[in-house]
Protein backbone atom coordinates (compact mmCIF):
# COMPACT_ATOMS: atom_id res chain seq x y z
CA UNK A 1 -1.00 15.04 25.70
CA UNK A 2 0.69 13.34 28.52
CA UNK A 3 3.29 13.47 31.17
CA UNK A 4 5.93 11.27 28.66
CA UNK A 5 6.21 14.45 26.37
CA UNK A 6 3.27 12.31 23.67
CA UNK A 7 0.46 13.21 22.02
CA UNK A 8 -1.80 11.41 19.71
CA UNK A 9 -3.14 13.42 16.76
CA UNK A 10 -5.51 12.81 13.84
CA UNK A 11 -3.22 14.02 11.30
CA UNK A 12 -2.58 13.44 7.22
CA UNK A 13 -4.43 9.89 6.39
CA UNK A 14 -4.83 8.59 10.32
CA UNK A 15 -4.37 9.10 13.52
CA UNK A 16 -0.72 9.21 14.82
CA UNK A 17 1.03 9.22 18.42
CA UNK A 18 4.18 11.77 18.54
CA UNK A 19 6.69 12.21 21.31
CA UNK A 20 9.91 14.69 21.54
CA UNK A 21 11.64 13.11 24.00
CA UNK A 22 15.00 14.38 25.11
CA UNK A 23 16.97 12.08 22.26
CA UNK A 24 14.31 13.57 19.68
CA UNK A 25 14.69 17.32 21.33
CA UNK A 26 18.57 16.93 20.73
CA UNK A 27 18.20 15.47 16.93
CA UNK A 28 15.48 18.78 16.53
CA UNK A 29 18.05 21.04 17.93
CA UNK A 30 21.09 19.48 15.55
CA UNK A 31 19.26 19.35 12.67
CA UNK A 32 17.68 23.02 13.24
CA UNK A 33 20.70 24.69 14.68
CA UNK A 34 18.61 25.93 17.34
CA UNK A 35 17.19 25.11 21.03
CA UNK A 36 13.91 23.60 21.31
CA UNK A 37 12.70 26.63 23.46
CA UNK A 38 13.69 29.12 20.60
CA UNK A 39 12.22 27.07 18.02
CA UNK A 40 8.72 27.27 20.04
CA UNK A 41 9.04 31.20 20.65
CA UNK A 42 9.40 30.84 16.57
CA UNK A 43 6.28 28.98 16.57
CA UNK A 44 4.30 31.39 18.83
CA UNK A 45 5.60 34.75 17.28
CA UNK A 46 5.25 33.59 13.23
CA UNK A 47 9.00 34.05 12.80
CA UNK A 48 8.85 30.13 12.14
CA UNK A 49 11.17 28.20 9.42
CA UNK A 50 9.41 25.34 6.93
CA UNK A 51 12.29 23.64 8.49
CA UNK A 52 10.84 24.09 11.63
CA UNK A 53 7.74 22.66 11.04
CA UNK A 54 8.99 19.20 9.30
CA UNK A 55 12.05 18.45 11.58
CA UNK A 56 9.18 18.41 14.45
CA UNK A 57 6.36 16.21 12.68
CA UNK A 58 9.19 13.60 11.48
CA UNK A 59 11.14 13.63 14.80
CA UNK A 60 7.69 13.22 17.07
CA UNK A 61 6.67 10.99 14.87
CA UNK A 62 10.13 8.53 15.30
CA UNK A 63 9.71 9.27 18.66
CA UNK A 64 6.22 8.42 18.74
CA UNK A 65 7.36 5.24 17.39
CA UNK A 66 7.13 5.15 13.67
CA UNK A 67 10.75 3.71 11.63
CA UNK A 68 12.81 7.11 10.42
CA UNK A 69 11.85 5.75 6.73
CA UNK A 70 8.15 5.72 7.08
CA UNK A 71 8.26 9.15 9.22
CA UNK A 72 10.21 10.79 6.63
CA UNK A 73 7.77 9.61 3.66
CA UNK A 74 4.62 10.85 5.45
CA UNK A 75 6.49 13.99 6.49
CA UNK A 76 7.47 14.85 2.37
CA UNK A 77 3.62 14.01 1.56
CA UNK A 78 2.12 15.43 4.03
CA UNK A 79 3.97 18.21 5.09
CA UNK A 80 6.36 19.13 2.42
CA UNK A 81 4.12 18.60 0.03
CA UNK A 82 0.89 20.75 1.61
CA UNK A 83 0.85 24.59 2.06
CA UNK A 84 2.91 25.03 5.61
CA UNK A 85 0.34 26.98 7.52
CA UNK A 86 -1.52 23.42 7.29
CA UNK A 87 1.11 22.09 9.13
CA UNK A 88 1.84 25.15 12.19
CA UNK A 89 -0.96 23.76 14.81
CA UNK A 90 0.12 20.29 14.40
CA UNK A 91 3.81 21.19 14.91
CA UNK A 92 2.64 23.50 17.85
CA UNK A 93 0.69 20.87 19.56
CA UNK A 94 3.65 18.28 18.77
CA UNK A 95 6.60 20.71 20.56
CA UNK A 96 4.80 21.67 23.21
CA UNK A 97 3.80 17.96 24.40
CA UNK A 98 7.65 17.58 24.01
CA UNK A 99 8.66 20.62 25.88
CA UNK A 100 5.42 21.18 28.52
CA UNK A 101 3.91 17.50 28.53
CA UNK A 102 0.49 17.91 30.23
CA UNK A 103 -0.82 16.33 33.34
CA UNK A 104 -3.26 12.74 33.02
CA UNK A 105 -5.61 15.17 35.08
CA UNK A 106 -6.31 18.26 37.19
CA UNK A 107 -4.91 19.18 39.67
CA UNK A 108 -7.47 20.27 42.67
CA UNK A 109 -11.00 19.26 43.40
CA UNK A 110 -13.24 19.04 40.33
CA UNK A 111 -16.57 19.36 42.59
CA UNK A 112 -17.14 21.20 45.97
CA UNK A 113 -18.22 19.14 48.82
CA UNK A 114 -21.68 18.60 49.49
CA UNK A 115 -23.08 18.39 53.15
CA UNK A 116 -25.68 16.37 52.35
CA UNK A 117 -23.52 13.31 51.53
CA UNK A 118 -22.25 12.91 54.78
């Protein structure tokens, strides 16, 4: 994950870059009737819609840069087509780069100082 709201995932037959940006956060929220926020409380409590899960792999994956035709093939093979649980941690993963993003790296200091290196 990164600041932008992307992540890159080895998912279905490769390895894919997704992003939810705030155009693809709108098109999830028209499409699913819902805000993005209550669609990931959906995610975390199981109350979750198959609808749900394929509006956010074919959206992060347009965002991420793939045409709306190819996204929505590999989305009907590879999501519609699969059992849907098989599809919950990738959709997870996908919203909350989109919502949370995730710093390049940590905050604070990774090692204590030593007093011998001064």
């Amino acid at each position: 994950m990164s600041r932008d709201a992307s992540i890159s995932l080895d998912w279905a037959d490769g390895s894919y870059d997704f992003s939810l940006k705030w155009g693809e956060l709108a098109l999830l929220q028209e499409a699913t009737d819902t805000g993005p926020y209550v669609i990931f409380q959906r995610l975390h409590s199981g109350a979750w819609r198959i609808q749900d899960l394929s509006n956010i792999i074919r959206l992060g994956l347009i965002g991420g840069g793939m045409t709306p035709t190819d996204a929505l093939a590999k989305t009907r093979a590879y999501v519609e087509n699969r059992p849907p649980l098989e599809s919950l941690p990738f959709a997870v993963a996908i919203l909350s780069a989109g919502l949370l993003g995730a710093p390049d790296e940590p905050l604070g200091e990774q090692e204590a100082p030593s007093l011998t290196d001064q």
